[in-house]
Protein backbone atom coordinates (compact mmCIF):
# COMPACT_ATOMS: atom_id res chain seq x y z
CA UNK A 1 -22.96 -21.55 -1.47
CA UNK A 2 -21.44 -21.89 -4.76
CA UNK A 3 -19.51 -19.56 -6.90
CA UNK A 4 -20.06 -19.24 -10.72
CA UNK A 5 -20.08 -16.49 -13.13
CA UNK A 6 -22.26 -13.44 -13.06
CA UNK A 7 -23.69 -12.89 -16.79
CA UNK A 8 -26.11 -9.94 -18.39
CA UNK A 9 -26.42 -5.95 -18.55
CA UNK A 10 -29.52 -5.85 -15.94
CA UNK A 11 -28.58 -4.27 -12.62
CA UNK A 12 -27.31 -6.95 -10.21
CA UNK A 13 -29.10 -8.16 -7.25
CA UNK A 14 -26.05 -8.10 -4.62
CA UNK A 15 -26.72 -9.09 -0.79
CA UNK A 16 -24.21 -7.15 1.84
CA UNK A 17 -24.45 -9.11 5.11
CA UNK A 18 -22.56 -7.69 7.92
CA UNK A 19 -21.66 -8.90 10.74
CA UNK A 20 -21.18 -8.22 14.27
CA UNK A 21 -17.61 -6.80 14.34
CA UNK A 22 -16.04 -3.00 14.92
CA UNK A 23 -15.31 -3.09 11.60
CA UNK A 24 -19.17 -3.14 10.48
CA UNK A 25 -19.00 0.70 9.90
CA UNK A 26 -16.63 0.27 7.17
CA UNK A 27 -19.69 -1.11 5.30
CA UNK A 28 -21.03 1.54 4.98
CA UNK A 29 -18.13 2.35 2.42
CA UNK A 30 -18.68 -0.72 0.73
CA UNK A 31 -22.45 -0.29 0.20
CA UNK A 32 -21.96 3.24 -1.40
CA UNK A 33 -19.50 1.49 -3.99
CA UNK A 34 -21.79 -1.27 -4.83
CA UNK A 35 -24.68 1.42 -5.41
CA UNK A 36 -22.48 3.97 -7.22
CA UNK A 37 -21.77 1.15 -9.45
CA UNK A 38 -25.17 0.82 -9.99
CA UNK A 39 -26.28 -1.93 -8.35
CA UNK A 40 -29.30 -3.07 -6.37
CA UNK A 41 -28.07 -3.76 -2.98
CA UNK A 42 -29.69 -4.79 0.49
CA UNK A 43 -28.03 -4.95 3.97
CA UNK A 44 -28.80 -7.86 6.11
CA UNK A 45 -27.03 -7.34 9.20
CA UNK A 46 -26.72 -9.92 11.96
CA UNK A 47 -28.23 -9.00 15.21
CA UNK A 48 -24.90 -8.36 16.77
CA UNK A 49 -24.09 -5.84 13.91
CA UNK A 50 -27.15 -3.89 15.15
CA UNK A 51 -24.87 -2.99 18.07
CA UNK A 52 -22.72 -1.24 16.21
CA UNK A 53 -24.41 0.33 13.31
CA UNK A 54 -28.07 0.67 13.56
CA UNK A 55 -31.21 -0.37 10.93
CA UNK A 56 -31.84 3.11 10.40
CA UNK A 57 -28.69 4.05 9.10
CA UNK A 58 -28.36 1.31 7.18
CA UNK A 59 -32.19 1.81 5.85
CA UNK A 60 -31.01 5.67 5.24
CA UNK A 61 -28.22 4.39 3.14
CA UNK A 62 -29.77 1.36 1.10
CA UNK A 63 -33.34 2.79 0.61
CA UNK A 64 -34.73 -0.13 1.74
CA UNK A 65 -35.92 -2.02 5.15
CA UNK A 66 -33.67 -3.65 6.59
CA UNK A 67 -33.84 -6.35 9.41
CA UNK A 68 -31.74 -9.17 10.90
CA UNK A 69 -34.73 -11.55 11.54
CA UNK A 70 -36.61 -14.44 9.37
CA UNK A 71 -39.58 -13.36 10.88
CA UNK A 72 -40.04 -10.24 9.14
CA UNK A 73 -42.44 -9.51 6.11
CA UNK A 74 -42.62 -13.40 6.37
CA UNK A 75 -45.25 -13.33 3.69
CA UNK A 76 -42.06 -12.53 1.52
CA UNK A 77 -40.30 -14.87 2.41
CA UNK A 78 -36.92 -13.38 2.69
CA UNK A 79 -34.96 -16.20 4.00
CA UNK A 80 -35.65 -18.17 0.95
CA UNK A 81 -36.09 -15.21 -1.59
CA UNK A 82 -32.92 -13.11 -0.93
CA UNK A 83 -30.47 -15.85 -1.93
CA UNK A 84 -32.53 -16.99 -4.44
CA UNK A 85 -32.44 -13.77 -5.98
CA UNK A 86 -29.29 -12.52 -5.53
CA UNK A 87 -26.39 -12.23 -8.01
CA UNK A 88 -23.75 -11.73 -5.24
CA UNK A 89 -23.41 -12.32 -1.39
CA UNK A 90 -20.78 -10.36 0.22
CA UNK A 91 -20.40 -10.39 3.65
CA UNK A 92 -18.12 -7.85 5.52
CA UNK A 93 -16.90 -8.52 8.24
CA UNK A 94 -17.35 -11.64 8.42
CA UNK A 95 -16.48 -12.28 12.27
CA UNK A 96 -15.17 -15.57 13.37
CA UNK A 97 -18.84 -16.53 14.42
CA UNK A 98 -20.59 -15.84 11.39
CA UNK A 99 -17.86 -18.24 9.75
CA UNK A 100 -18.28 -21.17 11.86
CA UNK A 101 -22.17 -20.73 11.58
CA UNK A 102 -22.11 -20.50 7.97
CA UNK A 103 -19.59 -23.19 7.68
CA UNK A 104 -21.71 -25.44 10.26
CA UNK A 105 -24.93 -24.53 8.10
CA UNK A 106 -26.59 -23.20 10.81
CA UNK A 107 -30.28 -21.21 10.14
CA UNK A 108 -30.05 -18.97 13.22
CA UNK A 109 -31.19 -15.19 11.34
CA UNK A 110 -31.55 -13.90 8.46
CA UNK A 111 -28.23 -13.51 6.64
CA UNK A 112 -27.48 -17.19 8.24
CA UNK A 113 -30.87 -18.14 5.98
CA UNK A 114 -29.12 -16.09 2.98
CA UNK A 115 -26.05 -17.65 2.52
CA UNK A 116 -27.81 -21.28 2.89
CA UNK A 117 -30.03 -20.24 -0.44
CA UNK A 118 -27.59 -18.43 -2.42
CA UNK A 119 -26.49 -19.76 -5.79
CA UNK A 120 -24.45 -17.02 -6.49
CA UNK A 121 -20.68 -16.21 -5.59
CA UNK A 122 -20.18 -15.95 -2.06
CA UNK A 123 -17.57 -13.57 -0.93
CA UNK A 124 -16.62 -13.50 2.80
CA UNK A 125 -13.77 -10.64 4.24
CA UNK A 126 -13.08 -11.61 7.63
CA UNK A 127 -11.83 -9.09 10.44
CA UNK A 128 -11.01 -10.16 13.94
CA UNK A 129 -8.20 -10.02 16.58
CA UNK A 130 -5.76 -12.66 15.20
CA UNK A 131 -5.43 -14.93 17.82
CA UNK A 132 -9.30 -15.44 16.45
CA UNK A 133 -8.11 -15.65 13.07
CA UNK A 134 -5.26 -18.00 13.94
CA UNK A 135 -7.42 -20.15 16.01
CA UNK A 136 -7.39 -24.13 14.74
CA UNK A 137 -11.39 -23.81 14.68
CA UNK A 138 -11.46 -20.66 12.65
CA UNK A 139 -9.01 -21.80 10.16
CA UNK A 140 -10.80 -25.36 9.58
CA UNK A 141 -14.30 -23.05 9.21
CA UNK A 142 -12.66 -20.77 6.50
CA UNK A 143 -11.15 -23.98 4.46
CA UNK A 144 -14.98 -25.64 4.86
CA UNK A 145 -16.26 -23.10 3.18
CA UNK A 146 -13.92 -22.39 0.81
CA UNK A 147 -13.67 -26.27 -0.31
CA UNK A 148 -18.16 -25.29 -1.09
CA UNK A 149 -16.91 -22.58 -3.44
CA UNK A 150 -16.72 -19.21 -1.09
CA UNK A 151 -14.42 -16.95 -1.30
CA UNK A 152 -12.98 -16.36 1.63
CA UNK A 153 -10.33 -13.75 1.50
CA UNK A 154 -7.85 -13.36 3.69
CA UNK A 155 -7.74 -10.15 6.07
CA UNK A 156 -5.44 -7.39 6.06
CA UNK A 157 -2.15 -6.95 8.67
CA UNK A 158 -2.42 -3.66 10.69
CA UNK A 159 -3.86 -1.75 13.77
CA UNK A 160 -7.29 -4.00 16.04
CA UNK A 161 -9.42 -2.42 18.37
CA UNK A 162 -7.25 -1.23 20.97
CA UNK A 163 -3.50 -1.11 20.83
CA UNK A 164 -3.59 -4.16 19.08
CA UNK A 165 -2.03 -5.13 15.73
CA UNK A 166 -1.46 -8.20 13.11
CA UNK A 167 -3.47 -10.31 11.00
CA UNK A 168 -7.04 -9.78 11.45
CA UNK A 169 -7.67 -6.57 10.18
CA UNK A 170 -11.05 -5.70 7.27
CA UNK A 171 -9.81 -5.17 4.11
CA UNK A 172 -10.48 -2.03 2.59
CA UNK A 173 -13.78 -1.43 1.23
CA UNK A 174 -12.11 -0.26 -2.44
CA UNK A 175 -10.28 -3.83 -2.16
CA UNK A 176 -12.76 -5.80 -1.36
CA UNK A 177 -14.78 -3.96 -4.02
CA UNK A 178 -12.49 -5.07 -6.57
CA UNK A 179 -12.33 -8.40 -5.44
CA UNK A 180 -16.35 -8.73 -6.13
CA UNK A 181 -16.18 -6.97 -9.55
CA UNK A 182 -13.57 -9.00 -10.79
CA UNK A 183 -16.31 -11.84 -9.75
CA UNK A 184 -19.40 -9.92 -11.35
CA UNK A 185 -17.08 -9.36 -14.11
CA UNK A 186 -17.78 -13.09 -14.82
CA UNK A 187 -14.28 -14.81 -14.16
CA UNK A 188 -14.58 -18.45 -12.93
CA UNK A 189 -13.21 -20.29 -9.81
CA UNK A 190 -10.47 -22.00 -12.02
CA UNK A 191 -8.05 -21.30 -9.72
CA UNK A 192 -10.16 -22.41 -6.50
CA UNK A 193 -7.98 -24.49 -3.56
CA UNK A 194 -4.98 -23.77 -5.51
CA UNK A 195 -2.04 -21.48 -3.64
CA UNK A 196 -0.23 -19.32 -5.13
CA UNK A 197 3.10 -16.56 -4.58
CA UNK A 198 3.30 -13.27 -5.95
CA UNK A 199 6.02 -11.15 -6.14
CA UNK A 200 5.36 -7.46 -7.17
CA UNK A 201 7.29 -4.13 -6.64
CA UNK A 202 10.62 -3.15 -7.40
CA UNK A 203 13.66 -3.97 -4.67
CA UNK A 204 16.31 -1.41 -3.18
CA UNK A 205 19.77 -2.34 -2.54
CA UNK A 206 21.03 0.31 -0.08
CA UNK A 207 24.48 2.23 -0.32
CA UNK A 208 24.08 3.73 2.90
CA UNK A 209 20.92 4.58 5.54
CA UNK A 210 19.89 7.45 2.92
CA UNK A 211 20.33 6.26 -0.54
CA UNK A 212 19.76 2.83 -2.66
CA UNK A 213 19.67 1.61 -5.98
CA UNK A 214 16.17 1.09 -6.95
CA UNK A 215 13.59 0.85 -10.22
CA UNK A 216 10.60 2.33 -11.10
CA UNK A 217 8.39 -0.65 -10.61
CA UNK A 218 5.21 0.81 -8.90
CA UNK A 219 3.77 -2.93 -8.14
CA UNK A 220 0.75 -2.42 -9.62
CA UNK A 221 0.90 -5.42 -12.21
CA UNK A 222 1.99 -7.65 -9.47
CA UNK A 223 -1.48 -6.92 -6.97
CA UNK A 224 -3.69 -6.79 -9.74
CA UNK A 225 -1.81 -10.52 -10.46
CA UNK A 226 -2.67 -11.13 -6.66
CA UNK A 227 -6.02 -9.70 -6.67
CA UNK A 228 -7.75 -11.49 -9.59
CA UNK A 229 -6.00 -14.92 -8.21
CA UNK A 230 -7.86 -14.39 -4.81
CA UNK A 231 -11.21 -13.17 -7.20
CA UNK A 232 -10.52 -16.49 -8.81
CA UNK A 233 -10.37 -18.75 -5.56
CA UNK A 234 -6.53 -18.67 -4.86
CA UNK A 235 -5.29 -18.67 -1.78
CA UNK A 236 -2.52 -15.79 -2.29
CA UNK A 237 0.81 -14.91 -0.78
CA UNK A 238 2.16 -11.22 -2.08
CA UNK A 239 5.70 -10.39 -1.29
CA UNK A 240 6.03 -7.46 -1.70
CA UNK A 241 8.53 -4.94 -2.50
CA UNK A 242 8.48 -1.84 -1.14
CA UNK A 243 4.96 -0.72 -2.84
CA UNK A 244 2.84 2.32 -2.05
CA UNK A 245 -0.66 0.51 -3.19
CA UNK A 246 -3.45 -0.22 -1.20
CA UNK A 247 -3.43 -4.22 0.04
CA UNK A 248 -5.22 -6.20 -2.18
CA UNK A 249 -7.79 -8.28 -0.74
CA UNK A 250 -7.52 -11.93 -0.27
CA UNK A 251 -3.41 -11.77 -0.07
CA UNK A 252 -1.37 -12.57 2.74
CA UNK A 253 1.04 -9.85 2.78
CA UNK A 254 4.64 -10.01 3.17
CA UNK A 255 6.54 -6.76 2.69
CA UNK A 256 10.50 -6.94 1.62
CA UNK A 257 13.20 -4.33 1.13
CA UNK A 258 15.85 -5.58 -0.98
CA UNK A 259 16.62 -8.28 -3.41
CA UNK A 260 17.55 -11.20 -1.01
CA UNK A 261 14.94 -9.93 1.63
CA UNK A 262 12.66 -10.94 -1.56
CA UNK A 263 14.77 -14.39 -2.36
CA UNK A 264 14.21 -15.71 1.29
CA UNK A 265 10.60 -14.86 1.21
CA UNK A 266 9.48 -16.04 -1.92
CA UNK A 267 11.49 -19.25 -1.37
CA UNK A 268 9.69 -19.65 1.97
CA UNK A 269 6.65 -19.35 0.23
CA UNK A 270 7.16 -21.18 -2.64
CA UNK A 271 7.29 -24.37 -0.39
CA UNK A 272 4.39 -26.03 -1.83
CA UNK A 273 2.62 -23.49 -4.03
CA UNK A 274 0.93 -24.61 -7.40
CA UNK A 275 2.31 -21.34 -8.97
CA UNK A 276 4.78 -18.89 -8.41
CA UNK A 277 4.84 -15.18 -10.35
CA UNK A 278 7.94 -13.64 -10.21
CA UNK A 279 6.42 -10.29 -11.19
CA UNK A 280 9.14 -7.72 -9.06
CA UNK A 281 11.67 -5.76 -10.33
CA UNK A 282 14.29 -7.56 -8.84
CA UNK A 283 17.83 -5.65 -8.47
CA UNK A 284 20.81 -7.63 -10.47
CA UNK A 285 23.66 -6.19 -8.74
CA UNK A 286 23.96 -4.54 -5.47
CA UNK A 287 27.07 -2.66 -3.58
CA UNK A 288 29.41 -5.08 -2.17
CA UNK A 289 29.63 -3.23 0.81
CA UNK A 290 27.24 -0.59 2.76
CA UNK A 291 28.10 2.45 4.29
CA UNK A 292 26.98 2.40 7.60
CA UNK A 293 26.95 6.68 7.57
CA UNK A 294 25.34 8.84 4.98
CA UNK A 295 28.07 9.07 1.81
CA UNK A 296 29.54 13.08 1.95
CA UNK A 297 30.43 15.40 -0.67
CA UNK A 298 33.44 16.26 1.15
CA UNK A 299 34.59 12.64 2.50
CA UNK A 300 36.68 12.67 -1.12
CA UNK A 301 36.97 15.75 -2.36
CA UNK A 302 33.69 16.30 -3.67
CA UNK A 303 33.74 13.12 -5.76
CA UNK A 304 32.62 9.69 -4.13
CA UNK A 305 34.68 6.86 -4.77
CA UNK A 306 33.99 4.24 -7.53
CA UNK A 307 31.08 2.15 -5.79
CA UNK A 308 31.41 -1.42 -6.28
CA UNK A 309 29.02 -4.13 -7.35
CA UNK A 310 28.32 -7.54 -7.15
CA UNK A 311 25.14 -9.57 -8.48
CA UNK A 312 22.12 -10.61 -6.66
CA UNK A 313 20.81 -14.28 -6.80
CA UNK A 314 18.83 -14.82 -9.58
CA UNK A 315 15.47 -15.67 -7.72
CA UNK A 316 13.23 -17.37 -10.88
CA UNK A 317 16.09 -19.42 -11.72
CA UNK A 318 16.42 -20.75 -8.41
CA UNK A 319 12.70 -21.22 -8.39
CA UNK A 320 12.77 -23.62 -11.40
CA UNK A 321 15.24 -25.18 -10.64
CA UNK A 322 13.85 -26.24 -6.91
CA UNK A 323 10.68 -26.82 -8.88
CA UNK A 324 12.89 -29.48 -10.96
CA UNK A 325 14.25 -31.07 -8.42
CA UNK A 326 11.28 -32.02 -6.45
CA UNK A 327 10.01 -33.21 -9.58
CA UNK A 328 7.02 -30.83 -8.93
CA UNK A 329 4.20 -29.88 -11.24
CA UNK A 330 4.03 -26.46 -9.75
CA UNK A 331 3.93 -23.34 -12.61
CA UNK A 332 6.28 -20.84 -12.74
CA UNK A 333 6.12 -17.43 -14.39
CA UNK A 334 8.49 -15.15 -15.23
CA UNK A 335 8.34 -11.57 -16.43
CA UNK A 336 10.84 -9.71 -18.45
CA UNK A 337 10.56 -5.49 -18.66
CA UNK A 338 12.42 -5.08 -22.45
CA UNK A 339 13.31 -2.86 -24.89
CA UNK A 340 14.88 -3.59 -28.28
CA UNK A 341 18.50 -2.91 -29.35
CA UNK A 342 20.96 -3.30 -32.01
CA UNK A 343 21.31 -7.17 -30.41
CA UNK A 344 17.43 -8.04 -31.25
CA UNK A 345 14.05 -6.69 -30.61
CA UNK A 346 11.70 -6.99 -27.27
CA UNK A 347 10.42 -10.78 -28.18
CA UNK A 348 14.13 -11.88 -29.71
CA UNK A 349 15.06 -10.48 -25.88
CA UNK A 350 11.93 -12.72 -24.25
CA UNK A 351 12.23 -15.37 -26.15
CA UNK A 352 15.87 -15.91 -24.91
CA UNK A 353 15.00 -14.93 -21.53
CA UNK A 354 12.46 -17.70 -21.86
CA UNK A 355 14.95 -20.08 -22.93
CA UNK A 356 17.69 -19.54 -20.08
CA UNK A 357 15.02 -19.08 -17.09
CA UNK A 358 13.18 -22.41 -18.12
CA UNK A 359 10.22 -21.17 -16.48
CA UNK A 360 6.43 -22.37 -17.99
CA UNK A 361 5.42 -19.14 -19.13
CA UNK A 362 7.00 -15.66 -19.76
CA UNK A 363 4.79 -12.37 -19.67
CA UNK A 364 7.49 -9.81 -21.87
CA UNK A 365 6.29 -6.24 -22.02
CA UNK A 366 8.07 -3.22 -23.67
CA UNK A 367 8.84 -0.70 -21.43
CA UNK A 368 10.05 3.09 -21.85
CA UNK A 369 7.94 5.89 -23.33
CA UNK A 370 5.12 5.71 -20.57
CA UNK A 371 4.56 1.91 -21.07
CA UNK A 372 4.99 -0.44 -18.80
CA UNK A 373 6.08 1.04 -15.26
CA UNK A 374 4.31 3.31 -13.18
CA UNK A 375 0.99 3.45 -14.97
CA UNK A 376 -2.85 1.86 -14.57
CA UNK A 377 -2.76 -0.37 -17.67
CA UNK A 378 -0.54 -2.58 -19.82
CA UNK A 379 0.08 -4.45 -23.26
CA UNK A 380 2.12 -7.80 -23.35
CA UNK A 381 3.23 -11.00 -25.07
CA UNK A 382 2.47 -14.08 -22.58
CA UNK A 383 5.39 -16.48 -24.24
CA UNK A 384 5.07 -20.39 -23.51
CA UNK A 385 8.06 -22.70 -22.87
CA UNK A 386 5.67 -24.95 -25.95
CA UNK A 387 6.31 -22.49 -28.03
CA UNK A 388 2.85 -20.34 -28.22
CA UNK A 389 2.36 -17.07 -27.91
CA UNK A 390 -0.28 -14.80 -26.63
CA UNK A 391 -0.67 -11.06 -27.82
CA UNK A 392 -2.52 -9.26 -24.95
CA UNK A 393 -3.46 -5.92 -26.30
CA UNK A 394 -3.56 -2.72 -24.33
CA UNK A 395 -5.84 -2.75 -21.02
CA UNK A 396 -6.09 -2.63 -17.41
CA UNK A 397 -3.89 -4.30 -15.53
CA UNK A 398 -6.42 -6.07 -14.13
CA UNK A 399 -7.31 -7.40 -17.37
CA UNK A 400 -3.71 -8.28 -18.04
CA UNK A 401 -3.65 -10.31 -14.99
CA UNK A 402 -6.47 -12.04 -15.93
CA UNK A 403 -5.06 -12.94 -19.53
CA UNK A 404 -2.32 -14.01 -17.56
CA UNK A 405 -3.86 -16.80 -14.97
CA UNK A 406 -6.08 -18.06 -18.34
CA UNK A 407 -3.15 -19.19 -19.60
CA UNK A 408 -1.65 -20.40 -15.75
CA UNK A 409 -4.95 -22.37 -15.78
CA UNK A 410 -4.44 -23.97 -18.57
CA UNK A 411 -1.47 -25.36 -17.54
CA UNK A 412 -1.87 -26.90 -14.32
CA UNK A 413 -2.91 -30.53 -13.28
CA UNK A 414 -6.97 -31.22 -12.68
CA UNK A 415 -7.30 -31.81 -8.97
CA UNK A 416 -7.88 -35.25 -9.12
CA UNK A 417 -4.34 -35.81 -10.93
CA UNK A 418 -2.97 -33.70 -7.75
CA UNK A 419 -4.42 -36.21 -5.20
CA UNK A 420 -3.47 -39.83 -7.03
């Protein structure tokens, strides 16, 4: 169960296994994206899935047969042939049996059979309740199998069957969707067993329980950064700040209001990372003191007092500068949101940015005009503290975010420098 790339204009082969969870109807979802997209899919359920979505809908949906046993159209041979075959294996949900099975190499049914044949990425998106997920025995299965190349992502935080809620939840199917095409797309594992922190979003500093100082940063270049890490092989902490985007898939999620709700988290996270992307909109000020009532016309005459300011901790700095005094090889990566002025243009403005954050690399875009914030794609400069410098013309953000962990790559150590 090795990952690799995914190459040629044929239509690929993909395998969805589900497995025996509540969340197996949300499959369904993900089978119509795979086959809008044009792709030759086939379902093999496990036998527990069968409980709660049947062949026959799955048959209705796919256009093909589908079974859960080794046994069928054995002259086939669809235990062998399926993997074999198959350009991707996706498997959602993956429940905390199917993991240990597939992580124990078991044979037991059909998808079982699949995922010891396939040569092709291997994505799993577990759902569960999360004293599951949390379990010692679950979380030594998921680092098994990622340590053999899968792609384990992590699951999303919200509601479980029942009243329940935390870390456990499926992805969403669009999420886990772009997960895989970022794989089909043909981007490596460089960045397997490595962990790495995301910021993304823009942070509020309030004035009082109704108003804050804020940015336009929608967060969108920050989880397509997360995204294509976990794509990649990352294991991926997001903090993020306050953002209105689906979570991506494969990201631990940790949500943050204002700019030292954002310090404390990242730091927290930071704690060991290989890289760190400071890719928020972090405030540089914030009021030195907050109203704890809404702010009235009429509390002075119409006109509210002169609101005072103080700066926020500058979080990348700090960063580095931890980084440098644990002697660390860990990359850090800055971004700077510029336009030009009479004091220099958008790369003079980067390039001195660059120079006082002492961070490895510095992704400097020009904003204003409709670039930049709030929109689905992106040009930038990826600036080196060696000196180079990368022109990433216009594209998704997905893309960018890409661009920008080829050149992350390229900086850090091979693993066996990290374990002498």
């Amino acid at each position: 169960m090795t990952s690799g790339p995914v190459t040629g204009t044929r239509p690929l082969r993909v395998v969805l296994g589900v497995g025996g969870g509540i969340a197996a109807y949300k499959a369904a979802e993900l089978l119509r994206r795979f086959s809008e997209a044009g792709h030759d899919v086939t379902v093999v359920p496990t036998r527990a899935a069968l409980h709660f979505v049947g062949a026959a809908t799955w048959s209705a949906l796919s256009g093909k047969p589908v079974s859960a046993e080794v046994w069928d159209d054995v002259a086939d041979v669809p235990h062998v042939r399926l993997g074999q075959q198959a350009d991707l294996v996706v498997v959602a949900p993956a429940t905390a049996d199917l993991l240990a099975r597939a992580a124990s190499g078991l044979a037991d049914d059909l998808l079982a059979n699949v995922l010891l044949t396939a040569r092709c990425p291997v994505v799993m998106a577990p759902a569960m309740h999360t004293e599951m997920w949390q379990h010692a025995a679950t979380r030594a299965n998921v680092a098994t199998l990622r340590s053999r190349g899968v792609v384990v992502l992590d699951p999303a935080v919200g509601r479980l069957t029942g009243a329940d809620s935390g870390p456990g939840r499926l992805p969403e199917p669009a999420a886990i969707f772009e997960a895989c095409r970022e794989i089909l797309a043909g981007q490596s594992a460089d960045l397997l067993g490595r962990t790495v922190v995301v910021s993304a979003g823009g942070t509020r500093e309030h004035l009082d329980p109704v108003r804050f100082l804020g940015n336009r940063s929608s967060g969108k270049q920050g989880y397509a950064l997360a995204a294509t890490a976990a794509a990649r092989g990352a294991s991926v902490v997001l903090v993020s700040a306050n953002v209105a985007l689906p979570d991506p898939a494969g990201a631990t999620l940790v949500r943050v209001t204002s700019a030292e709700d954002l310090r404390q988290a990242v730091h927290a996270a930071a704690a060991g990372a290989d890289v760190v992307v400071m890719a928020a909109a972090v405030a540089d000020f914030r009021p030195v003191s907050v109203q704890g009532h809404k702010i009235k016309k009429d509390d002075a005459g119409g006109v509210p007092a002169p609101i005072a300011l103080e700066r926020t901790a500058d979080v990348l700095a700090e960063v580095v500068a931890r980084r440098d005094a644990a002697h660390s090889a860990q990359v850090v990566v800055g971004f700077a949101a510029e336009t030009g002025d009479a004091g220099g243009s958008v790369l003079d403005h980067g390039r001195a940015k660059l120079a006082r954050k002492r961070c490895d690399l510095l992704v400097v875009n020009e904003v204003g005009d409709g670039r930049g914030f709030e929109t689905d794609d992106n040009e930038v400069v990826v600036l080196g503290a060696d000196g180079t410098s990368t022109t990433v013309p216009r594209g998704s953000k997905a893309a960018i975010a890409d661009a920008v962990w080829d050149r992350v790559a390229a900086l850090l150590p091979s693993t066996a420098a990290r374990h002498r």
